[in-house]
Protein backbone atom coordinates (compact mmCIF):
# COMPACT_ATOMS: atom_id res chain seq x y z
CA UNK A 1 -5.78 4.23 7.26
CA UNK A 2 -4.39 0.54 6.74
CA UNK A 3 -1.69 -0.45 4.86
CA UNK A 4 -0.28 -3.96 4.28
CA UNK A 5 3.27 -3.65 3.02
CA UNK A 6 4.71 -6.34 1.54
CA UNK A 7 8.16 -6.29 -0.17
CA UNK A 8 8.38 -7.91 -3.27
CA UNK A 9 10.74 -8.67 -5.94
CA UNK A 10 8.08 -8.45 -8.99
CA UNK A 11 4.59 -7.44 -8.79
CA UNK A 12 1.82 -5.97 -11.19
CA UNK A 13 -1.62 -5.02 -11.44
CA UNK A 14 -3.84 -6.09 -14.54
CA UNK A 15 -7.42 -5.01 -15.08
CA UNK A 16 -9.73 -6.56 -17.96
CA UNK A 17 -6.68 -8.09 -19.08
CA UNK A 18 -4.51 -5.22 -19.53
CA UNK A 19 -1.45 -4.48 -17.55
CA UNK A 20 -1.66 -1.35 -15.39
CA UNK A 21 1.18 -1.01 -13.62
CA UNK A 22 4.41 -3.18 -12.40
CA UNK A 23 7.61 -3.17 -10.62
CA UNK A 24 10.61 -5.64 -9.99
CA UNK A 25 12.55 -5.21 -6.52
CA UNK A 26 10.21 -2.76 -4.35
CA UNK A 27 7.07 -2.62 -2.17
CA UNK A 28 3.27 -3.50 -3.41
CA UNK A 29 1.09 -1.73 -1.05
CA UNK A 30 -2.65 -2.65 0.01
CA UNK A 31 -4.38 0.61 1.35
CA UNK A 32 -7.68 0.61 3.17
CA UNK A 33 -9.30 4.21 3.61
CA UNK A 34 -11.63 4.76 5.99
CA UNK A 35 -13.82 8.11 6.94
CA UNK A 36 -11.81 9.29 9.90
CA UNK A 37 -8.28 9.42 7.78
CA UNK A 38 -6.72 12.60 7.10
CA UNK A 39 -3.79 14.56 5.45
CA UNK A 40 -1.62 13.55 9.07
CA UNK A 41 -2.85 10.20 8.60
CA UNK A 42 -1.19 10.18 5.08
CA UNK A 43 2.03 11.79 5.52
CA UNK A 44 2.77 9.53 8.51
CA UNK A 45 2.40 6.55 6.33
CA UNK A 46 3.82 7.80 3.33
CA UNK A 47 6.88 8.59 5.41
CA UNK A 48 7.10 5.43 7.70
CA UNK A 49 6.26 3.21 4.35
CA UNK A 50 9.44 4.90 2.49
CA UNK A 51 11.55 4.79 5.65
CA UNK A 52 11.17 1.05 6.69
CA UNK A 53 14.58 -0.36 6.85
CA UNK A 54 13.26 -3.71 5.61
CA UNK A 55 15.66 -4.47 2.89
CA UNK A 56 18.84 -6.12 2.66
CA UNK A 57 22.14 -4.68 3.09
CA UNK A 58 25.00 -5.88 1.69
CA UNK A 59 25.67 -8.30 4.89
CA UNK A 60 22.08 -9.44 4.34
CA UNK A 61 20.26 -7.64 7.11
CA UNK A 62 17.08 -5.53 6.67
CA UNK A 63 18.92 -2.03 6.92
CA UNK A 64 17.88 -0.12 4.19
CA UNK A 65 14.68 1.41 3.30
CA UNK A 66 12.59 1.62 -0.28
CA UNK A 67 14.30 5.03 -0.60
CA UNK A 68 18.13 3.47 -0.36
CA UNK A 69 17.47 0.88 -2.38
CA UNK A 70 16.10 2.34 -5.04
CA UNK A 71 12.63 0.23 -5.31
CA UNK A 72 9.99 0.75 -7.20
CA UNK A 73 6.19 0.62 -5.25
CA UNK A 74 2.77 -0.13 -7.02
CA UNK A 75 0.01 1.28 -4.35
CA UNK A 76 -3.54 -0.60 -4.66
CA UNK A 77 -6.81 0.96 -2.98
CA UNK A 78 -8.02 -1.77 -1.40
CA UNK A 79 -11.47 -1.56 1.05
CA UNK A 80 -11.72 -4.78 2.51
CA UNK A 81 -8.83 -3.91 5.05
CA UNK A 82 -11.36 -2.18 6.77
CA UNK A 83 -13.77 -5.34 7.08
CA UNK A 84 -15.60 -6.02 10.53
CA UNK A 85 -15.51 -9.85 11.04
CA UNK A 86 -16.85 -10.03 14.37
CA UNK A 87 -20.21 -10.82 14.13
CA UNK A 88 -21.45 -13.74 11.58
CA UNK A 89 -19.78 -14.78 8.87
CA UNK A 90 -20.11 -12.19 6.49
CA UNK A 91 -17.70 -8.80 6.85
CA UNK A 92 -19.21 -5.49 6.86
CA UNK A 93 -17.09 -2.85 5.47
CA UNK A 94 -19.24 -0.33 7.23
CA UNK A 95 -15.87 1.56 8.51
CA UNK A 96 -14.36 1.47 4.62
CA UNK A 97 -14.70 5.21 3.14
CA UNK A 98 -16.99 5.10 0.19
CA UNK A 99 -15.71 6.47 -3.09
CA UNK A 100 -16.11 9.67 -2.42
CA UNK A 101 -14.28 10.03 0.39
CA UNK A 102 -11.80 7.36 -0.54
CA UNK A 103 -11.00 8.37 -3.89
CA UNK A 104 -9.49 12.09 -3.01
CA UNK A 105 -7.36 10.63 -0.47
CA UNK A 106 -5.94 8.24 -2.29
CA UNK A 107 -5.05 10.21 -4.80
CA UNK A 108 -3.29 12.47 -1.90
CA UNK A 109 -1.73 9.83 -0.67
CA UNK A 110 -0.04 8.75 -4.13
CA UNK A 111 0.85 12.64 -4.43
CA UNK A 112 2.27 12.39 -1.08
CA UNK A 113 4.25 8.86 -1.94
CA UNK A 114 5.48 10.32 -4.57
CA UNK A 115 7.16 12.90 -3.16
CA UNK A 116 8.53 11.29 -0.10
CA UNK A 117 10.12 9.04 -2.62
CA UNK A 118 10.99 10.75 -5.69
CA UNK A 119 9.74 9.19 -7.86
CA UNK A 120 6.74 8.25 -9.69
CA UNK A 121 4.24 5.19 -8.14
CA UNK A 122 2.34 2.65 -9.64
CA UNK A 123 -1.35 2.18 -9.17
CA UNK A 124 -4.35 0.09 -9.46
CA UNK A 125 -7.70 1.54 -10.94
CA UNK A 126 -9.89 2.71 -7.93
CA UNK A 127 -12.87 0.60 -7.69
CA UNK A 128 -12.15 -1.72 -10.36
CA UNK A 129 -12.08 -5.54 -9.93
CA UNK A 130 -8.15 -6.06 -10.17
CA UNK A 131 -6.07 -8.87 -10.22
CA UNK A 132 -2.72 -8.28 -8.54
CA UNK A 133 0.03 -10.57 -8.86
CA UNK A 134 3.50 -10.56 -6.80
CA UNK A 135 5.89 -12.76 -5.86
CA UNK A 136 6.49 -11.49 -1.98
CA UNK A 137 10.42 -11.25 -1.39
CA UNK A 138 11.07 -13.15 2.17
CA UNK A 139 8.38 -13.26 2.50
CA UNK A 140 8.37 -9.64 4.30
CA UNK A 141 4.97 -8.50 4.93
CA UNK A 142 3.85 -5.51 7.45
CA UNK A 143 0.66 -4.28 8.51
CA UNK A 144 0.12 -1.05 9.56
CA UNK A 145 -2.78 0.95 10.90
CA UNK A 146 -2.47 4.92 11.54
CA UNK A 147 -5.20 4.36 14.31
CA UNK A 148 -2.77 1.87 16.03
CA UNK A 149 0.86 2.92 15.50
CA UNK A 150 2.61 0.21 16.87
């Protein structure tokens, strides 16, 4: 599972021209499911994502974590993470779950969000051609792969 994080102080997701979900201060999250990713998978992202002490205290250092500051997150499937660009010039997402697979854990892994946080999530539509807009808050943007826990 692959995550880009990126801390924001707006975002929002829009399909066919109506608004589907957005947030001021928080985290907008790009998640890439592949067929390998599982319930552990999940809850260690849910909980590192929450935990990540990447926004400002009141000195201005990253100390405090989605949870302590009380942001808001909007959580977008997104398979292209998973896109193999070694060969050619055009990616094969051959390692991206297909909807099947993808969908279910998604859903888990809002379920999961949601309850590491407390609060309710925003989405995307799964498989739907989105546009996402944000305006990235540092700019502060992680990437994070449960295959690769760096």
């Amino acid at each position: 599972m692959r995550a880009v994080v990126q801390r924001v102080s707006k975002a929002s997701v829009t399909v066919d021209d109506q608004l589907v979900s957005s947030i001021s201060k928080g985290l907008l999250i790009l998640l890439g499911i592949e067929d390998a990713d599982t319930l552990l998978d999940i809850q260690w992202l849910t909980k590192k994502i929450a935990n990540l002490r990447i926004f400002n205290d009141d000195n201005g250092v990253m100390n405090r974590s989605l949870i302590e500051a009380q942001g808001e997150a909007i959580v977008v499937s997104q398979f292209t993470l998973h896109a193999a660009t070694k060969k050619g010039n055009r990616p094969s997402y051959i390692k991206a779950a297909k909807p099947d697979v993808a969908i279910p854990l998604y859903e888990t892994f809002l379920q999961e969000f949601e309850k590491v946080l407390g609060k309710k999530v925003g989405t995307g539509i799964f498989g739907a051609d989105m546009k996402v807009e944000l305006l990235n808050d540092g700019p502060v943007t992680i990437l994070m792969d449960t295959k690769n826990k760096e």
